[in-house]
N, C-alpha and C. Protein backbone atom coordinates (compact mmCIF):
# COMPACT_ATOMS: atom_id res chain seq x y z
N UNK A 1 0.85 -1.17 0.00
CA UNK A 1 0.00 0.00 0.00
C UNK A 1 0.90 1.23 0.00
N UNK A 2 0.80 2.12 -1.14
CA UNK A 2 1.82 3.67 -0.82
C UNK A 2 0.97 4.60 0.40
N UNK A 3 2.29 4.90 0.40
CA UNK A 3 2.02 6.07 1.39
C UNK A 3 1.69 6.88 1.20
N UNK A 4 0.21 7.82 2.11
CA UNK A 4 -0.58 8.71 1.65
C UNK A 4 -0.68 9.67 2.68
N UNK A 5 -0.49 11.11 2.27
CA UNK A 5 -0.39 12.08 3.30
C UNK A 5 -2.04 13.03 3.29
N UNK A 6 -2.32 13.45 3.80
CA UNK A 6 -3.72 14.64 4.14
C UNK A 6 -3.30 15.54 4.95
N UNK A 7 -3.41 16.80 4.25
CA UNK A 7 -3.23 17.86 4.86
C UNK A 7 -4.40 18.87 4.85
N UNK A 8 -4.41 19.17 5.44
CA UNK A 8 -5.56 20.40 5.66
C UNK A 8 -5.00 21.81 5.65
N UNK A 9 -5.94 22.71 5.09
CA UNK A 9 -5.32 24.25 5.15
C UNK A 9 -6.87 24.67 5.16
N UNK A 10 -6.49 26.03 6.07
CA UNK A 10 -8.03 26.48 6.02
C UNK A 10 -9.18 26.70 5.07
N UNK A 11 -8.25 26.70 3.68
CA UNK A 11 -9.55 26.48 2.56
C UNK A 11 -9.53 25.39 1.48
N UNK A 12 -8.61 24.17 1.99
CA UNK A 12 -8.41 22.86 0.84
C UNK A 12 -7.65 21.78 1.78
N UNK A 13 -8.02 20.97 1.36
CA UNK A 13 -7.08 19.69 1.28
C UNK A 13 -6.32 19.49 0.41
N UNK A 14 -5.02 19.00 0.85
CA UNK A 14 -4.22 18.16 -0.11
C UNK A 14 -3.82 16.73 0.37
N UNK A 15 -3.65 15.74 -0.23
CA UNK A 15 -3.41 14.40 -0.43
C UNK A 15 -2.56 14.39 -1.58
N UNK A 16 -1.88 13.82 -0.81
CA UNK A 16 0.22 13.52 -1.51
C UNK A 16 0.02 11.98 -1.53
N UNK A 17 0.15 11.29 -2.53
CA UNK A 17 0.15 10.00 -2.79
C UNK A 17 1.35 9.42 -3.60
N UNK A 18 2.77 8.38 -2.96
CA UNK A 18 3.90 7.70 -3.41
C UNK A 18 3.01 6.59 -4.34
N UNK A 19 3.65 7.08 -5.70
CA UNK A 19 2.58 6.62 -6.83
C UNK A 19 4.08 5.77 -7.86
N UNK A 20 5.40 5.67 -7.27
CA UNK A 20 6.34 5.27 -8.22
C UNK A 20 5.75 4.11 -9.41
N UNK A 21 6.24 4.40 -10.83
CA UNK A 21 6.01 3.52 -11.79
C UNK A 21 4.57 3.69 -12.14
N UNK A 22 3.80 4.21 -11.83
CA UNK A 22 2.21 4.80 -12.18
C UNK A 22 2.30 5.19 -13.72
N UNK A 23 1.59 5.04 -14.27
CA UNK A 23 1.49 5.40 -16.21
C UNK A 23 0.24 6.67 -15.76
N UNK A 24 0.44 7.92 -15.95
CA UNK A 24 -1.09 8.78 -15.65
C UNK A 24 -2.27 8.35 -16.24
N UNK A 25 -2.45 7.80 -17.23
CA UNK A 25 -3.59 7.23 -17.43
C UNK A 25 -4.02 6.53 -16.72
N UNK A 26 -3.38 5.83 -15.34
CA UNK A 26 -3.90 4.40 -15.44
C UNK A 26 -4.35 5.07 -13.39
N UNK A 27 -3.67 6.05 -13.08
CA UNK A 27 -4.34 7.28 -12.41
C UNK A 27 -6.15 7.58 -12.15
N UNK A 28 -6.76 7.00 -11.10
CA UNK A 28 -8.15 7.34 -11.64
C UNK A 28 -8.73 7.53 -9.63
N UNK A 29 -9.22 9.18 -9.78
CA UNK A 29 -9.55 9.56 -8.45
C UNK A 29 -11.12 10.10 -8.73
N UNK A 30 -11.69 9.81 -7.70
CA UNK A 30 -12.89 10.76 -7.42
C UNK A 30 -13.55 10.92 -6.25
N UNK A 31 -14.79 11.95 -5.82
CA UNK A 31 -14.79 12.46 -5.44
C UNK A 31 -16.57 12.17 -4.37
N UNK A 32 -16.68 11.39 -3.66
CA UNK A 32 -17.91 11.45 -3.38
C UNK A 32 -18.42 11.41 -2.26
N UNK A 33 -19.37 12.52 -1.90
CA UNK A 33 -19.46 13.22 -0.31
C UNK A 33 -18.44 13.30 0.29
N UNK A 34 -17.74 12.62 1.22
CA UNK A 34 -16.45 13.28 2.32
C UNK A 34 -15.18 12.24 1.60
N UNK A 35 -15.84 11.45 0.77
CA UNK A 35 -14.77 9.91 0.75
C UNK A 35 -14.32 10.02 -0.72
N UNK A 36 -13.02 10.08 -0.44
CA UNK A 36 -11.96 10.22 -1.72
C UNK A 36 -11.35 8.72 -2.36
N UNK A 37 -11.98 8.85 -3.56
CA UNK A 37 -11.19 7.26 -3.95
C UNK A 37 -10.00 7.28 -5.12
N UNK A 38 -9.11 6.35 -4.39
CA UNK A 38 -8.06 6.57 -5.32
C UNK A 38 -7.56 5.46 -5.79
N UNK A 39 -7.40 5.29 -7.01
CA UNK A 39 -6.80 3.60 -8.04
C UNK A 39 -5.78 4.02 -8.91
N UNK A 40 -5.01 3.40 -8.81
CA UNK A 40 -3.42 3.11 -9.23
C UNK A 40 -3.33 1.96 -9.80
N UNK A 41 -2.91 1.74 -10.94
CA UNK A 41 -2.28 0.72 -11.35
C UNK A 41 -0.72 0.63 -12.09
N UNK A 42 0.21 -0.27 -11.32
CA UNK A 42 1.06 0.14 -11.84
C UNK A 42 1.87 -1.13 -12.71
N UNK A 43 2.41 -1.07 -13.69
CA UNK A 43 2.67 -2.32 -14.62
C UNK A 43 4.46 -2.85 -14.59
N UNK A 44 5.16 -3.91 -15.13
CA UNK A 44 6.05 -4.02 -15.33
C UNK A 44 6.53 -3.47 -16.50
N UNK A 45 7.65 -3.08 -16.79
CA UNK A 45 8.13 -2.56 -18.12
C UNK A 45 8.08 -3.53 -18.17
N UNK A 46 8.62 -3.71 -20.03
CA UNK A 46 8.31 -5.08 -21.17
C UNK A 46 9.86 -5.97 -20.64
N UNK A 47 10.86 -4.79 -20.50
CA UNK A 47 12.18 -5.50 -19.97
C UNK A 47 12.35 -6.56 -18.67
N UNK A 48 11.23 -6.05 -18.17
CA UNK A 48 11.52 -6.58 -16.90
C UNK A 48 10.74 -7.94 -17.05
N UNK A 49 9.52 -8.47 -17.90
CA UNK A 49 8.44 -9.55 -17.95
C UNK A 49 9.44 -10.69 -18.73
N UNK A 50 10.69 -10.51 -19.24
CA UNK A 50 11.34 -11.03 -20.41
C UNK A 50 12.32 -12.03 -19.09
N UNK A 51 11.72 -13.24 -18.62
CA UNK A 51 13.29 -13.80 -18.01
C UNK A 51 14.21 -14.21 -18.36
N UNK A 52 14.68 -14.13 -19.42
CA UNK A 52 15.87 -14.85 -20.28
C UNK A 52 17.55 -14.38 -19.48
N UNK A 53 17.34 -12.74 -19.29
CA UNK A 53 18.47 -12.87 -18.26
C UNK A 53 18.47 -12.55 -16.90
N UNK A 54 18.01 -13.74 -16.51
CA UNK A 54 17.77 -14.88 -15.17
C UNK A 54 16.54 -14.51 -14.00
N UNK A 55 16.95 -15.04 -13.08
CA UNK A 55 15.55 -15.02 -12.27
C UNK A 55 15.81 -13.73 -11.23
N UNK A 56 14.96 -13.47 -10.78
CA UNK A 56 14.87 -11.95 -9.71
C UNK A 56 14.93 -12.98 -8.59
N UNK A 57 15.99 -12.56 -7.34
CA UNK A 57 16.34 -12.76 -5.96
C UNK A 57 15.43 -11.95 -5.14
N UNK A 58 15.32 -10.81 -5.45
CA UNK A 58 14.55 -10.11 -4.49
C UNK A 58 13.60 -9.07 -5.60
N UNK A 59 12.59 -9.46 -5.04
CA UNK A 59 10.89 -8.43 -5.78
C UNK A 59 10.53 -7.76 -4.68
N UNK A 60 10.54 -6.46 -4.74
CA UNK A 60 9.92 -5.72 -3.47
C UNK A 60 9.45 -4.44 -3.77
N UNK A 61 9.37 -4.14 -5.69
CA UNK A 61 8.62 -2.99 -6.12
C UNK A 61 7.28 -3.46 -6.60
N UNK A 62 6.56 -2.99 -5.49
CA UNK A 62 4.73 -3.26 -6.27
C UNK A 62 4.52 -3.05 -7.35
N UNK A 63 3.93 -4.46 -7.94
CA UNK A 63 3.07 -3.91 -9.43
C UNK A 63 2.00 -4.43 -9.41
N UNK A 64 1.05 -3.65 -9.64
CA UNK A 64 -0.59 -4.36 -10.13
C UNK A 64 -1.27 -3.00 -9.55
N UNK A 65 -2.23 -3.35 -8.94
CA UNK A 65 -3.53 -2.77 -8.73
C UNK A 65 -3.52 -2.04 -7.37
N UNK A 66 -3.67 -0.88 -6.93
CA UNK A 66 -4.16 -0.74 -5.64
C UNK A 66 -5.26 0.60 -5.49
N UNK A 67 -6.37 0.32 -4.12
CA UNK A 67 -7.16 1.29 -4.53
C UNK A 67 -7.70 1.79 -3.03
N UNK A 68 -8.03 2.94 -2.40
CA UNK A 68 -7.70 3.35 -1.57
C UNK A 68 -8.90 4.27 -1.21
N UNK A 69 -9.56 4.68 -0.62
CA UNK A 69 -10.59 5.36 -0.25
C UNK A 69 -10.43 6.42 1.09
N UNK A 70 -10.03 7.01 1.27
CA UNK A 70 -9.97 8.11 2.46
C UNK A 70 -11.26 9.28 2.84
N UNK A 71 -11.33 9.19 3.90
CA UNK A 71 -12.63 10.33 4.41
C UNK A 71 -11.71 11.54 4.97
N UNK A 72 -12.71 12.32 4.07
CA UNK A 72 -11.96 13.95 4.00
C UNK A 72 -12.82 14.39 5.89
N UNK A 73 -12.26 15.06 6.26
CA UNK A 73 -12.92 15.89 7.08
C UNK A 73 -14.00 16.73 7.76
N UNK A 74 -13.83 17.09 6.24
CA UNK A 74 -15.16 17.73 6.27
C UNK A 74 -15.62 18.33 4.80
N UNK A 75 -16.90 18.57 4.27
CA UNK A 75 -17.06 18.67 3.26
C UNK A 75 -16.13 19.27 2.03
N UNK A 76 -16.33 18.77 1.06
CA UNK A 76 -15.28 19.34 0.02
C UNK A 76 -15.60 19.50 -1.16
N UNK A 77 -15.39 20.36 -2.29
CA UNK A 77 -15.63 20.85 -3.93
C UNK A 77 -15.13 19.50 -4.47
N UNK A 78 -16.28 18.95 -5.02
CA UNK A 78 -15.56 18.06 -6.20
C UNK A 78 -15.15 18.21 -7.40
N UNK A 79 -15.57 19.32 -7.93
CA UNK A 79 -15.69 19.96 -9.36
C UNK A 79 -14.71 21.14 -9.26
N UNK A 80 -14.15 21.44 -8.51
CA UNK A 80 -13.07 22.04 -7.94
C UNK A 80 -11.67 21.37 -7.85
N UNK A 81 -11.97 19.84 -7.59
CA UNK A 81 -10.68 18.79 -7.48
C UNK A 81 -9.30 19.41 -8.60
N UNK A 82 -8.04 19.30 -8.45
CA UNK A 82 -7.24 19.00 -8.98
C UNK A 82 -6.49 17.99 -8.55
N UNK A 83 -5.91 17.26 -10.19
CA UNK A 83 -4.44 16.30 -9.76
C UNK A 83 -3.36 17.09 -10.65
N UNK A 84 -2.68 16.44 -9.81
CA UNK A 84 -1.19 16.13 -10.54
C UNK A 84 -0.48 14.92 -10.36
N UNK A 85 0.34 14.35 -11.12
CA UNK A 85 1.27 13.40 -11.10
C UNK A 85 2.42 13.83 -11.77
N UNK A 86 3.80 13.97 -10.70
CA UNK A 86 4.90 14.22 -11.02
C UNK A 86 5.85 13.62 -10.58
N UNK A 87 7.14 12.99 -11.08
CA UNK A 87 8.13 12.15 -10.50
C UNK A 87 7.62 11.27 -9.44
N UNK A 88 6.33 10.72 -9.91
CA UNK A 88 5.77 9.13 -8.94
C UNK A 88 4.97 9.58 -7.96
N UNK A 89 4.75 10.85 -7.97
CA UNK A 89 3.91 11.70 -6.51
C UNK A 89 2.61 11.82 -7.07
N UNK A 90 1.59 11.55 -7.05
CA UNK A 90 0.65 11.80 -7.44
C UNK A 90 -0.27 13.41 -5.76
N UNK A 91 -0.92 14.22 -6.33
CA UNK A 91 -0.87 15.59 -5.23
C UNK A 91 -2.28 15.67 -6.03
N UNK A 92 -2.97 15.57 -4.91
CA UNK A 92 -4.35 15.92 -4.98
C UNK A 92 -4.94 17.05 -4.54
N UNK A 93 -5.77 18.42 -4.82
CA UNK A 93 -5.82 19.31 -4.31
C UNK A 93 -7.10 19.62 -4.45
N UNK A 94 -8.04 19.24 -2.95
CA UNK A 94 -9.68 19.80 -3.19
C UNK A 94 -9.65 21.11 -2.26
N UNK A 95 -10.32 21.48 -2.83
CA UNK A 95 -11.11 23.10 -2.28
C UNK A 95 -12.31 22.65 -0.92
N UNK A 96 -11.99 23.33 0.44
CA UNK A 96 -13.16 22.95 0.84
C UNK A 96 -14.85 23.33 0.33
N UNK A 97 -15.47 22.73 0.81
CA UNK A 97 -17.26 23.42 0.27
C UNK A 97 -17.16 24.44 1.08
């Protein structure tokens, strides 16, 4: 599960989400009454699915699916929401209502 931060400021939330290896498309948040949902999927490069040169000793970078739901505080703009995804950070930024 990445690690997910919530911050509050007197007129928004932000949610900082460790999103390494994430494709932005594959990025999918929304927004409904207090509860924020968030899905990640993250894939192997093509290099890495190829075992020909040899087997992996140690796997300890998540890949696949994960999906995450957090309760905001207190009411919040959904239509207001912004993302971003930058260098694996995915930064969520709602406006309170």
């Amino acid at each position: 599960m990445p690690d997910v931060d919530l911050q509050e400021k007197p007129d928004l939330y932000i949610v900082t989400v460790n999103a390494p290896g994430a494709d932005e498309s594959s990025i999918e948040v929304k927004l409904e009454d207090r509860i924020l949902h968030i899905s990640i999927k993250t894939e192997q490069a093509k290099d890495e699915t190829d075992d020909k040169n040899g087997q992996y000793r140690y796997r300890e970078r998540f890949v696949g699916q994960f999906q995450r739901a957090l309760t905001l505080p207190g009411p919040a703009n959904a239509a207001k929401m912004k993302t971003e995804y930058h260098k694996g950070v995915l930064t969520i930024t709602i406006p309170k209502a």
